[in-house]
C-alpha atoms as a PDB file:
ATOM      1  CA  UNK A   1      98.820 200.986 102.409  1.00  0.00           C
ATOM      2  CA  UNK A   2      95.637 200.702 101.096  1.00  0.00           C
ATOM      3  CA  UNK A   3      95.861 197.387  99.731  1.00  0.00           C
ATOM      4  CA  UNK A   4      96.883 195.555 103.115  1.00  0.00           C
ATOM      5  CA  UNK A   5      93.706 196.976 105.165  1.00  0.00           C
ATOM      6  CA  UNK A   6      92.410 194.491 107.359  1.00  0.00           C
ATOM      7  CA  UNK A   7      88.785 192.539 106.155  1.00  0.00           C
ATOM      8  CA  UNK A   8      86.164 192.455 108.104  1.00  0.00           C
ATOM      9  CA  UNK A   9      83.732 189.688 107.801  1.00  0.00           C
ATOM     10  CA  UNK A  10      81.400 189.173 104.772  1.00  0.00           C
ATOM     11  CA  UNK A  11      78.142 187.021 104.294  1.00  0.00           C
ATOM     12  CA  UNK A  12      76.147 187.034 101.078  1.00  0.00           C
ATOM     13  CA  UNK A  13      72.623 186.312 101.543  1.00  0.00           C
ATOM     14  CA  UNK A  14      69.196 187.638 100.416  1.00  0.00           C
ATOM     15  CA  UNK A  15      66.977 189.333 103.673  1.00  0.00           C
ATOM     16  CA  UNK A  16      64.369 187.728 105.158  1.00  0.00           C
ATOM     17  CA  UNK A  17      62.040 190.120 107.135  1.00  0.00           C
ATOM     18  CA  UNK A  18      58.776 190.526 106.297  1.00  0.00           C
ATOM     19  CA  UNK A  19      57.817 191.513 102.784  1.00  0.00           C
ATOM     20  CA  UNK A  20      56.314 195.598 102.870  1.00  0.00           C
ATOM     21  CA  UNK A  21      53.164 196.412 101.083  1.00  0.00           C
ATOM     22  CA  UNK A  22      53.759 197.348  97.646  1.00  0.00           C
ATOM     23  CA  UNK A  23      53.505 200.704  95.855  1.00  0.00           C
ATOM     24  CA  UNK A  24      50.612 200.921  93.973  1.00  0.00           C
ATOM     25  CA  UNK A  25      52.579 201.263  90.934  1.00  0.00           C
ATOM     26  CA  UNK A  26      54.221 199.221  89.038  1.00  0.00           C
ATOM     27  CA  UNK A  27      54.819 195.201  90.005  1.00  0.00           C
ATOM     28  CA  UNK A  28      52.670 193.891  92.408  1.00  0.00           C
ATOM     29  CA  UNK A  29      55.619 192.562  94.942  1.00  0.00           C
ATOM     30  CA  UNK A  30      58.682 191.551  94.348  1.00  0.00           C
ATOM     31  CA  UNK A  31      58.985 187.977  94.145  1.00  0.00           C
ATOM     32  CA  UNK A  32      62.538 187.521  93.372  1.00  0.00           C
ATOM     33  CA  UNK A  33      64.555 189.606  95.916  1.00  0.00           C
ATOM     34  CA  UNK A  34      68.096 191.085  95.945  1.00  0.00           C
ATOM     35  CA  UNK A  35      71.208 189.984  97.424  1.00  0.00           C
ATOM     36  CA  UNK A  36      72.810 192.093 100.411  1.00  0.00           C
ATOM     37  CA  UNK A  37      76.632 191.498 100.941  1.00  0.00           C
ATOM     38  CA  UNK A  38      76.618 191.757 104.765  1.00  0.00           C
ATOM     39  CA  UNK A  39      80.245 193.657 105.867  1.00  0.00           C
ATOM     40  CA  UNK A  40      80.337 193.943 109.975  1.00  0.00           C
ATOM     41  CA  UNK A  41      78.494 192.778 113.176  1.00  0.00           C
ATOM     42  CA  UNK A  42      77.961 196.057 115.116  1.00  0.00           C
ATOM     43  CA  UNK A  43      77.136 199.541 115.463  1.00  0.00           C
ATOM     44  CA  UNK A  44      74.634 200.968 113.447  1.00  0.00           C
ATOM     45  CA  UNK A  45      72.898 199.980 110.017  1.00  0.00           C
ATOM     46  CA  UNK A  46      73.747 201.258 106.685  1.00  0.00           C
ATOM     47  CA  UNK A  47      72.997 200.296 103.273  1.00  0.00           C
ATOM     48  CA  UNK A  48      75.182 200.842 100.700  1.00  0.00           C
ATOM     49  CA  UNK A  49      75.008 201.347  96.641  1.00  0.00           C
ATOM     50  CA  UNK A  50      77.420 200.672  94.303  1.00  0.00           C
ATOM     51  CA  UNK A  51      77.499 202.294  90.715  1.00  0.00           C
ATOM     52  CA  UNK A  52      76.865 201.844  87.150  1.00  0.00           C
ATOM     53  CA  UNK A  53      74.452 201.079  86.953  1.00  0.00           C
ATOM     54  CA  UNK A  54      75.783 197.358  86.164  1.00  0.00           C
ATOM     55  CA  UNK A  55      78.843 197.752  88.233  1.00  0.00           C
ATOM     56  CA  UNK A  56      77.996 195.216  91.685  1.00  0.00           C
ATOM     57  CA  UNK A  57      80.635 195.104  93.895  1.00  0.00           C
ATOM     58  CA  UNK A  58      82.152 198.463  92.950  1.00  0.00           C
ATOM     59  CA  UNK A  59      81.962 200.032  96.318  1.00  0.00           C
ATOM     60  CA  UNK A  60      82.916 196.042  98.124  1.00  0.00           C
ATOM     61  CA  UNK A  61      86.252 198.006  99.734  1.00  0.00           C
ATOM     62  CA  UNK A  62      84.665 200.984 100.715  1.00  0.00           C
ATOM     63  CA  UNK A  63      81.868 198.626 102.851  1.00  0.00           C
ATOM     64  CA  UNK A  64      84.911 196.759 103.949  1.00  0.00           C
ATOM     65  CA  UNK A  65      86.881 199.521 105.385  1.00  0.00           C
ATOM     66  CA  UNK A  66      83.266 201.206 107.552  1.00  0.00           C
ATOM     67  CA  UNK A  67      82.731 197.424 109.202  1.00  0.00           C
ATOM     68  CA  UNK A  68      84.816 198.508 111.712  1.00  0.00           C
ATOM     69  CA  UNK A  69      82.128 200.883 113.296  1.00  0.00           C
ATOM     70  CA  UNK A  70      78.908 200.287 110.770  1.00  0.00           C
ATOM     71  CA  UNK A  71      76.602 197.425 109.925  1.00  0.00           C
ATOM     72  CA  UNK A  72      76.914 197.781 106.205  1.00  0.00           C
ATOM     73  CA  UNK A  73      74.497 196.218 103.713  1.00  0.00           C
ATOM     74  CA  UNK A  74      75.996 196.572 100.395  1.00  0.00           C
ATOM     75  CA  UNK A  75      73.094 195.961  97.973  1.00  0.00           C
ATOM     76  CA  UNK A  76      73.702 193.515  94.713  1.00  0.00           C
ATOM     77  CA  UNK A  77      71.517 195.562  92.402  1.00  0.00           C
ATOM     78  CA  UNK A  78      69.547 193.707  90.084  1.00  0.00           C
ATOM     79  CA  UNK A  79      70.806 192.154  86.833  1.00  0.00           C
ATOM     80  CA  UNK A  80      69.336 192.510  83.501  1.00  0.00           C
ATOM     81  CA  UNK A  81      66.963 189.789  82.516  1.00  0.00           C
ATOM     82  CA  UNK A  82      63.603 188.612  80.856  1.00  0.00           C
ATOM     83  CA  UNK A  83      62.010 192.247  82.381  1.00  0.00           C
ATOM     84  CA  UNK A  84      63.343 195.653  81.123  1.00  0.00           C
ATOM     85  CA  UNK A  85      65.103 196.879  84.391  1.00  0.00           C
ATOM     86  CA  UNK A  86      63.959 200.758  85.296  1.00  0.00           C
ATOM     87  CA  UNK A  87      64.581 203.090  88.162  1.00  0.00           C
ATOM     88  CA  UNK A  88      61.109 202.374  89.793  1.00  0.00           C
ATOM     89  CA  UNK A  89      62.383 198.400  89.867  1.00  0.00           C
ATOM     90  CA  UNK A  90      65.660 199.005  91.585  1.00  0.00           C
ATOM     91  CA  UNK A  91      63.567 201.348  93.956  1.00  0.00           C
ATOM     92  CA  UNK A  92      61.228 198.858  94.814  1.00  0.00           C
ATOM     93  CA  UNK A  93      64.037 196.070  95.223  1.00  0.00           C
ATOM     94  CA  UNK A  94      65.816 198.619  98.014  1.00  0.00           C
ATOM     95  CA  UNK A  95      61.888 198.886  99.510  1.00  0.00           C
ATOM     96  CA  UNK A  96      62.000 195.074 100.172  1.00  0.00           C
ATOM     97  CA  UNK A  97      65.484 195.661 101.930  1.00  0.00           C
ATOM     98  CA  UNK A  98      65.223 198.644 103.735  1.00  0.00           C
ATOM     99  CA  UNK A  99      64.252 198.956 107.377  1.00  0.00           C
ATOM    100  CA  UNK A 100      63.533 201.980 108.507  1.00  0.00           C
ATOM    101  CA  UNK A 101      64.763 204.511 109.439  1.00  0.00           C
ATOM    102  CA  UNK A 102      67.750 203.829 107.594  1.00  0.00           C
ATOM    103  CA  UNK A 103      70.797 205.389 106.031  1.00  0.00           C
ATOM    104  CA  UNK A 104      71.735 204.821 102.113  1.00  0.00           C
ATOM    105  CA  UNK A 105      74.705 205.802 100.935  1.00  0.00           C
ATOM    106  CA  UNK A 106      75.547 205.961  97.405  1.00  0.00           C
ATOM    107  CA  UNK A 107      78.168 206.097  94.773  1.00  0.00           C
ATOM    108  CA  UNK A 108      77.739 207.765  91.872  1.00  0.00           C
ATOM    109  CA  UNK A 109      75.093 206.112  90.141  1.00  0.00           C
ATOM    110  CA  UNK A 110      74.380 204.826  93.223  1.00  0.00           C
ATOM    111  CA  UNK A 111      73.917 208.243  94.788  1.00  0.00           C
ATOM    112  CA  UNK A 112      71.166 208.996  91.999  1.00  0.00           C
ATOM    113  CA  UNK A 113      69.666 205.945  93.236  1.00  0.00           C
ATOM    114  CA  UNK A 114      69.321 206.668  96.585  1.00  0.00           C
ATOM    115  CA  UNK A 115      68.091 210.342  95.676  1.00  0.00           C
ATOM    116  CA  UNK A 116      65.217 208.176  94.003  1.00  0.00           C
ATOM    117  CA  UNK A 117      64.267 205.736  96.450  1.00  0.00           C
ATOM    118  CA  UNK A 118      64.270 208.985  99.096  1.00  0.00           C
ATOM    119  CA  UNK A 119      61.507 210.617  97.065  1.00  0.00           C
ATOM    120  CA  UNK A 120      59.482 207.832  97.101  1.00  0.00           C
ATOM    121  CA  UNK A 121      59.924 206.931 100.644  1.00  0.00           C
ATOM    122  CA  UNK A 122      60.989 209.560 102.578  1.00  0.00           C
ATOM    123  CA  UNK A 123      60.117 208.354 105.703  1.00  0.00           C
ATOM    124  CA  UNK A 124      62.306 205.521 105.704  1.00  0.00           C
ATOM    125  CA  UNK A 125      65.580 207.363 105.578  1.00  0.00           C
ATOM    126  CA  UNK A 126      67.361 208.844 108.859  1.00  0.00           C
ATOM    127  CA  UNK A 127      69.627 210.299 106.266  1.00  0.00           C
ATOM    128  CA  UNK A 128      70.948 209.918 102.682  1.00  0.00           C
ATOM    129  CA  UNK A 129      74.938 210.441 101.641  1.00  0.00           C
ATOM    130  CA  UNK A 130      75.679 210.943  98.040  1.00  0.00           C
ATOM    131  CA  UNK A 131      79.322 210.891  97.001  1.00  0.00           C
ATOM    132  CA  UNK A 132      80.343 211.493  93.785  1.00  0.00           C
ATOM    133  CA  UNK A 133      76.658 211.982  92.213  1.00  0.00           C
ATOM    134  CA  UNK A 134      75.611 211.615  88.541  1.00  0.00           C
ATOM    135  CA  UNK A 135      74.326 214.469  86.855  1.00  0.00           C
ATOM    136  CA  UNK A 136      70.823 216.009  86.419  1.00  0.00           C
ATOM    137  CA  UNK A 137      70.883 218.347  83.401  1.00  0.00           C
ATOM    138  CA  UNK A 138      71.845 218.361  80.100  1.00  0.00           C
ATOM    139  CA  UNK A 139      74.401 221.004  80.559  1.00  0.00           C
ATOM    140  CA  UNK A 140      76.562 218.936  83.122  1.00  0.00           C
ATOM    141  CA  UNK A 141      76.487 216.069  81.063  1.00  0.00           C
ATOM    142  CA  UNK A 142      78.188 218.140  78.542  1.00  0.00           C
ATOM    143  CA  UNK A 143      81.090 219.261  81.303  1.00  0.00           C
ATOM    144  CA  UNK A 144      81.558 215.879  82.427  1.00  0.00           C
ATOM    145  CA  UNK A 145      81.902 214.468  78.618  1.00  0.00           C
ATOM    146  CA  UNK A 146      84.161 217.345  77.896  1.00  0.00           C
ATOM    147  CA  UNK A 147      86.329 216.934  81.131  1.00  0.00           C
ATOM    148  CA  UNK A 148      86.445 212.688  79.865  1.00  0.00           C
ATOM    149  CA  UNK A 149      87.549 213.068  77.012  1.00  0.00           C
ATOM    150  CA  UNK A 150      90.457 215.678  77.682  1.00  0.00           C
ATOM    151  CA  UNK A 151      91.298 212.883  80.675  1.00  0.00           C
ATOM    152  CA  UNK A 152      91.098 210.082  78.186  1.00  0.00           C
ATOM    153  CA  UNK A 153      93.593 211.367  76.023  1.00  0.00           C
ATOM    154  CA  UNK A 154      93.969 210.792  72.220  1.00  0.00           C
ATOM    155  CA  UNK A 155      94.674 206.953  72.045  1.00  0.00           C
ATOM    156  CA  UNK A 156      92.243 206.484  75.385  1.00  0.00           C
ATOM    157  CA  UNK A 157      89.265 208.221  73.240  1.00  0.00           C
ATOM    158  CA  UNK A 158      89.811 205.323  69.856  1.00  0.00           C
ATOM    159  CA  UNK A 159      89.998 202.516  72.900  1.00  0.00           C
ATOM    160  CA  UNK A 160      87.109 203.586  74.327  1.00  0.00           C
ATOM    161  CA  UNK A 161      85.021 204.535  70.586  1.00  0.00           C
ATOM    162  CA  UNK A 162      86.725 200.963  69.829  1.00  0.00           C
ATOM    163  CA  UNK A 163      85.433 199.110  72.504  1.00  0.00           C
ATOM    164  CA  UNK A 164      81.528 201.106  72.541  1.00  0.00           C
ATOM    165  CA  UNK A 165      81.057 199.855  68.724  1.00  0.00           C
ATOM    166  CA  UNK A 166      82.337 196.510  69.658  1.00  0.00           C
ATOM    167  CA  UNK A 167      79.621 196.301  72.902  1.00  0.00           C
ATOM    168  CA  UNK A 168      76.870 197.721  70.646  1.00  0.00           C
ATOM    169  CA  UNK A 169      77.562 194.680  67.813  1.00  0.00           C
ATOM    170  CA  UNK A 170      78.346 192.015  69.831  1.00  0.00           C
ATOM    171  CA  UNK A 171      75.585 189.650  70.492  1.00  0.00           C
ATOM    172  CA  UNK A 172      76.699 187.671  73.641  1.00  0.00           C
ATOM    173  CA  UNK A 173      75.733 189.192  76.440  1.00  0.00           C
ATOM    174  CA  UNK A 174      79.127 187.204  78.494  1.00  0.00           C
ATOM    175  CA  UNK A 175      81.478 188.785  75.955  1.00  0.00           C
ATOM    176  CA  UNK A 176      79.506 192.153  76.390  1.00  0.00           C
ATOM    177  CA  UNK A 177      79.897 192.196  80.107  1.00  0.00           C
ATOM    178  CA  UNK A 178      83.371 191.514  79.249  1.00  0.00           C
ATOM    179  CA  UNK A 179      83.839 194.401  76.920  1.00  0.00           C
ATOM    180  CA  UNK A 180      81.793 196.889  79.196  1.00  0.00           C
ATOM    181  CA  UNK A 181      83.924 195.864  82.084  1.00  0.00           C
ATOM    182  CA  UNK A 182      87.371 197.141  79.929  1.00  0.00           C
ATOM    183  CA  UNK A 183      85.430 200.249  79.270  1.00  0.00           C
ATOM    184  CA  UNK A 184      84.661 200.468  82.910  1.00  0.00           C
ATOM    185  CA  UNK A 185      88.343 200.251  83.886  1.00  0.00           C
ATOM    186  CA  UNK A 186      89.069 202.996  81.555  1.00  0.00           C
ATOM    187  CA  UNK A 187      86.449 205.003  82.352  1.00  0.00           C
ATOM    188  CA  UNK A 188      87.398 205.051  86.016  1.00  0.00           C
ATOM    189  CA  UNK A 189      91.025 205.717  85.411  1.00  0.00           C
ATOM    190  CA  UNK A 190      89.663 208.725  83.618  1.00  0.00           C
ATOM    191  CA  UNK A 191      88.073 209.810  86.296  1.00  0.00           C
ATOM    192  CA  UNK A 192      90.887 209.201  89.054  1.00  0.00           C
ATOM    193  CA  UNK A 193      93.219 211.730  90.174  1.00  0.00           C
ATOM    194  CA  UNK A 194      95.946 210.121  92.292  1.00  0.00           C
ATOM    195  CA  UNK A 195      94.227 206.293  93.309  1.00  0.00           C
ATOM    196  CA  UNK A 196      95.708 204.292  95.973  1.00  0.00           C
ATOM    197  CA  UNK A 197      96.584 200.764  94.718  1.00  0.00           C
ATOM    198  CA  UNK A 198      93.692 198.538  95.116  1.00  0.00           C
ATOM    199  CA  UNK A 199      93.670 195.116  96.877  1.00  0.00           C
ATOM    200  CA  UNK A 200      94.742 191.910  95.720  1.00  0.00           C
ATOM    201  CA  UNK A 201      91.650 190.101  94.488  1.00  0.00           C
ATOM    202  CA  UNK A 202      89.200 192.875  94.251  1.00  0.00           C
ATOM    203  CA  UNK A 203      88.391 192.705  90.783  1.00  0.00           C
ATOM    204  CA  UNK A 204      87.245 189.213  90.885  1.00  0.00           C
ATOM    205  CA  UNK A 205      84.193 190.731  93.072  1.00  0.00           C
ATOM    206  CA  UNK A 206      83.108 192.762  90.410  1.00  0.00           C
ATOM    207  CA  UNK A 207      80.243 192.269  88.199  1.00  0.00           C
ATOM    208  CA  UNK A 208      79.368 193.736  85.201  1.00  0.00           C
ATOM    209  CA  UNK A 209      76.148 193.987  83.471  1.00  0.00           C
ATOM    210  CA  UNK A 210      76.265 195.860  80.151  1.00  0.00           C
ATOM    211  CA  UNK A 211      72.260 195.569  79.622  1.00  0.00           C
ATOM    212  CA  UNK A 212      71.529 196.655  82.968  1.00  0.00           C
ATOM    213  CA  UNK A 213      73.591 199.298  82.477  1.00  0.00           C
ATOM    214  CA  UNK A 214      72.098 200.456  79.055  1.00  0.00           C
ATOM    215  CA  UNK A 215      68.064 199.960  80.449  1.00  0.00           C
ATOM    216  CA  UNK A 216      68.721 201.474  83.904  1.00  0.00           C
ATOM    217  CA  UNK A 217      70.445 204.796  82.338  1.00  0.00           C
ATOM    218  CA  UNK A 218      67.982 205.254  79.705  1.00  0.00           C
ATOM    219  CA  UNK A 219      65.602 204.810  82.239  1.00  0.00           C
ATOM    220  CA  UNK A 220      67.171 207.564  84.541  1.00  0.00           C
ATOM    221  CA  UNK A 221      67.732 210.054  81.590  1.00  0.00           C
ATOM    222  CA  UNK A 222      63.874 209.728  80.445  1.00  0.00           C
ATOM    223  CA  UNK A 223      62.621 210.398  83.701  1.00  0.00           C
ATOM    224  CA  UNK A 224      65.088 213.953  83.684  1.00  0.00           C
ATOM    225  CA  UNK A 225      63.162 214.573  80.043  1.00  0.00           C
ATOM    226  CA  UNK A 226      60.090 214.667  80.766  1.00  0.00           C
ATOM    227  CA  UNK A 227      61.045 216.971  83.766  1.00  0.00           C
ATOM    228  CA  UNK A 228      60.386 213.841  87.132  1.00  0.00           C
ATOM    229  CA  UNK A 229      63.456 213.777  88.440  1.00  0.00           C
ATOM    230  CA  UNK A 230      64.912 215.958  89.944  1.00  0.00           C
ATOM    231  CA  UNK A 231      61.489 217.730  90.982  1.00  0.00           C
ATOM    232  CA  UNK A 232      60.422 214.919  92.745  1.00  0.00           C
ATOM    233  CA  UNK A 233      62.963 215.271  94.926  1.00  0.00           C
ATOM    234  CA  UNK A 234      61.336 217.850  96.906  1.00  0.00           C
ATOM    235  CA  UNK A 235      59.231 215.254  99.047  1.00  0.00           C
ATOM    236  CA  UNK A 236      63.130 214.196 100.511  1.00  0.00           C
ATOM    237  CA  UNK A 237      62.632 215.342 104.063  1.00  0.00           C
ATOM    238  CA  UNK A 238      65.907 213.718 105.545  1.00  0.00           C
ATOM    239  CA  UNK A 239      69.124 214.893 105.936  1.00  0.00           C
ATOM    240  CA  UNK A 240      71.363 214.907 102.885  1.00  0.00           C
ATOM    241  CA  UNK A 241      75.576 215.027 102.243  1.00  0.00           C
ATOM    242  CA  UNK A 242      77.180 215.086  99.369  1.00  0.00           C
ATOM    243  CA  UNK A 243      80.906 214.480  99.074  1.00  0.00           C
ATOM    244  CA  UNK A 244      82.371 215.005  95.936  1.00  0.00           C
ATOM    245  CA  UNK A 245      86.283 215.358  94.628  1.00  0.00           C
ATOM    246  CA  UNK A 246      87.564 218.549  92.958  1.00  0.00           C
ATOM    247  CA  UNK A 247      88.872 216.646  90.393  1.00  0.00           C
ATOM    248  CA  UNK A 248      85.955 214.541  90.238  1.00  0.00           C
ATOM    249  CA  UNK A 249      85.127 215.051  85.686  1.00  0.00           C
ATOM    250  CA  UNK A 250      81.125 214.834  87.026  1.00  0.00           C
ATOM    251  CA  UNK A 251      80.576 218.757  88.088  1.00  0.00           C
ATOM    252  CA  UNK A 252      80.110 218.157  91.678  1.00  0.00           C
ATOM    253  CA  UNK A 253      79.420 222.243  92.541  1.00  0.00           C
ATOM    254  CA  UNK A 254      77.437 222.974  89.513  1.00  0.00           C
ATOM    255  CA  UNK A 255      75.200 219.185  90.397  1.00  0.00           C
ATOM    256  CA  UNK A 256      74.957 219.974  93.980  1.00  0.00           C
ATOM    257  CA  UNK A 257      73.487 223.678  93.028  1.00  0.00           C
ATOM    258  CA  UNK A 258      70.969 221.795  90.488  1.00  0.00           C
ATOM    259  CA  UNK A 259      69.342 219.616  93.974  1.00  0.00           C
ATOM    260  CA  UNK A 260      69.486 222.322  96.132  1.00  0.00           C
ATOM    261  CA  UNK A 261      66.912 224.046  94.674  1.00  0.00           C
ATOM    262  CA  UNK A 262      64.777 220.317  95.136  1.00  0.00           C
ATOM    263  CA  UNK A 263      66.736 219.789  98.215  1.00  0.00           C
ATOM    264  CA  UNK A 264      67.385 222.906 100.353  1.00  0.00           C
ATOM    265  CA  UNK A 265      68.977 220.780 103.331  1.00  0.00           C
ATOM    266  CA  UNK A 266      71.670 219.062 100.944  1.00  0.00           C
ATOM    267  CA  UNK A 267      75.425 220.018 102.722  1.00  0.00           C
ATOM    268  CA  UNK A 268      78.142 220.222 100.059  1.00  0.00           C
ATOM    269  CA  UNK A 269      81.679 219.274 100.933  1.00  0.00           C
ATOM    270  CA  UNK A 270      84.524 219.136  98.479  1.00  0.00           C
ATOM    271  CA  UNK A 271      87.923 217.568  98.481  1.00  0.00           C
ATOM    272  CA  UNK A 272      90.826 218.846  96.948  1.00  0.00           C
ATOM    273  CA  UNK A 273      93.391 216.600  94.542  1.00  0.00           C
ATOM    274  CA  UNK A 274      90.327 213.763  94.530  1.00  0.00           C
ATOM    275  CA  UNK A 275      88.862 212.145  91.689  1.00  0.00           C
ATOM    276  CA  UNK A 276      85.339 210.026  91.829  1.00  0.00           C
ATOM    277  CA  UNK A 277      86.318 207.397  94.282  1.00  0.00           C
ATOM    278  CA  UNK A 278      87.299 209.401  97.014  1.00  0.00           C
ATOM    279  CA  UNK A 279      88.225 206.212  99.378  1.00  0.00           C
ATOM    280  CA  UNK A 280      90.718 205.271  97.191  1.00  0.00           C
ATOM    281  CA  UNK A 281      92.199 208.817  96.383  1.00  0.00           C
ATOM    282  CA  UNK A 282      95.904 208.794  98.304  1.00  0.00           C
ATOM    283  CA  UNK A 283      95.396 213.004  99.194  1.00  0.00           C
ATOM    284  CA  UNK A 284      91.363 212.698  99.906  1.00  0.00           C
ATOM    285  CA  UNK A 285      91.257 209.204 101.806  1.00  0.00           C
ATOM    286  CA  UNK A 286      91.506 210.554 105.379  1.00  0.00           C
ATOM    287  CA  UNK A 287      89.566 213.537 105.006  1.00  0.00           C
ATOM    288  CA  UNK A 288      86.710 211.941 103.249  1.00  0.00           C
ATOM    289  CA  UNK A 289      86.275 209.087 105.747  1.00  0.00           C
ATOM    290  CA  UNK A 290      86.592 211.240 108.970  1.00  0.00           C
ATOM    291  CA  UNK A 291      83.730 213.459 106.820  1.00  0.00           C
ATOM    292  CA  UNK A 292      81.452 210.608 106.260  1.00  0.00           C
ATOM    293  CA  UNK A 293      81.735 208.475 109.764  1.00  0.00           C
ATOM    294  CA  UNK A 294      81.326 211.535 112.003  1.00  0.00           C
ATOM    295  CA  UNK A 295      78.551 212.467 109.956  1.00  0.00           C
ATOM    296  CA  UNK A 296      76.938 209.362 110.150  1.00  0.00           C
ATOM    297  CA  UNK A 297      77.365 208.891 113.548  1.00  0.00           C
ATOM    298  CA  UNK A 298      75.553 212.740 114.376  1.00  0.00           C
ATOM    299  CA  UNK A 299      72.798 211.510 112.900  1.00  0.00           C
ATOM    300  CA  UNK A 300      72.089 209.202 116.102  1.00  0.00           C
ATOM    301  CA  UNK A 301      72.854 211.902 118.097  1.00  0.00           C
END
């Protein structure tokens, strides 16, 4: 079962090779760096996202069960804090970790991360995997509210309208982590078709950050408004995969259609009876992880 895989070994500590010249952009360096959550001693390097954004740890099992063959580097996104947090910081925190050429994969908000940081740096990527990416127009964001809401049922839509006014007048950002972290756990039942139970203990990992959620996605909607993203991901010049669930509420054919006119080498696969998470989806599992290892590995080839 899915809840009695073995783990691998973990190490939490921030990197310490050199610090890369910074973009001319925006902060001058960054002075506080990330955590990486290190998962495995061998075989090649990967760096993983989780989602969100404000959702660290999120993708902890899915780093844990590729340690067997990968290095993986699970990036601790940023918290909110004194700063507003944007897309262009989170980029330039993954700039300070990355070593290239490297792969990213991401999940979900994590994917539209990655798709980011690969238009800014495309030379640093050897390839890019996207699974289960956010949306990039304002018509998919209407399919996956539509599809949410028909998943959330009657009594799940007043939870969740219960718990959003509750997060927008609360005042203590511990209680609103809190609160965000129920809606999270609704949300991603929501968005599951058939999960595998998950293991004992995993959602003490998780950290929630309802602030960095709410200035990260604002953030990555403004840049779609005033038409950045995704045109700037035509400078992407590595590889690209996207896996995405059938059942997935986020409109993984009608997305995947939207980058490939940005992204003309993006491969599309699909899975059948799979929600979001496809690692933890009891029909998709297998399929999914024999998709994403083999095509990691070809890209050494």
């Amino acid at each position: 079962m899915f809840s009695n895989l073995p783990r691998a070994r973990t190490v939490l500590r921030p990197r310490t090779h050199p610090r890369r010249p910074a973009p001319r952009a925006g902060p001058k360096a960054v002075t506080d760096p990330i955590r990486v959550r290190i998962h495995g001693d061998r075989g090649p390097v990967i760096f993983l996202l989780h989602g969100g954004p404000g959702a660290a740890g999120s993708v902890w099992d899915l780093a844990e069960e590729l340690s067997d063959e990968f290095q993986v580097h699970e990036a601790i996104q940023r918290r909110s804090g004194a700063r507003r947090l944007t897309v262009f910081r989170h980029v330039s925190d993954l700039r300070e970790l990355v070593v290239a050429p490297a792969v990213m994969v991401g999940h979900s908000w994590g994917a539209m991360l990655g798709l980011s940081f690969a238009a800014r740096y495309p030379a640093s990527l050897r390839g890019l995997v996207l699974i289960g990416c956010g949306t990039y127009d304002s018509r998919s964001r209407e399919i996956y509210r539509a599809r949410m809401q028909k998943n959330l049922g009657s009594a799940g839509r007043q939870r969740v309208e219960a718990l959003s006014e509750e997060i927008g007048a609360c005042s203590s950002d511990p209680r609103r982590d809190r609160l965000f972290a129920k809606l999270g756990q609704m949300d991603s039942r929501a968005q599951a078709f058939d999960e595998l139970r998950l293991r004992a203990g995993y959602r003490a990992i998780l950290d929630f950050d309802s602030r960095g959620f709410e200035e990260t996605w604002d953030d990555a909607v403004r840049l779609q408004r005033v038409g950045r993203e995704p045109a700037a991901f035509r400078a992407i010049s590595c590889p690209v995969l996207m896996l995405h669930g059938d059942d997935d509420p986020h409109p993984g054919g009608r997305i995947a259609t939207t980058l490939r006119r940005y992204i003309p080498q993006l491969e599309y696969h699909s899975f059948p009876r799979c929600g979001h998470v496809p690692w933890r989806e009891r029909h998709a599992r297998e399929r999914f992880l024999l998709d994403l290892r083999t095509w990691i590995h070809g890209l050494w080839r």
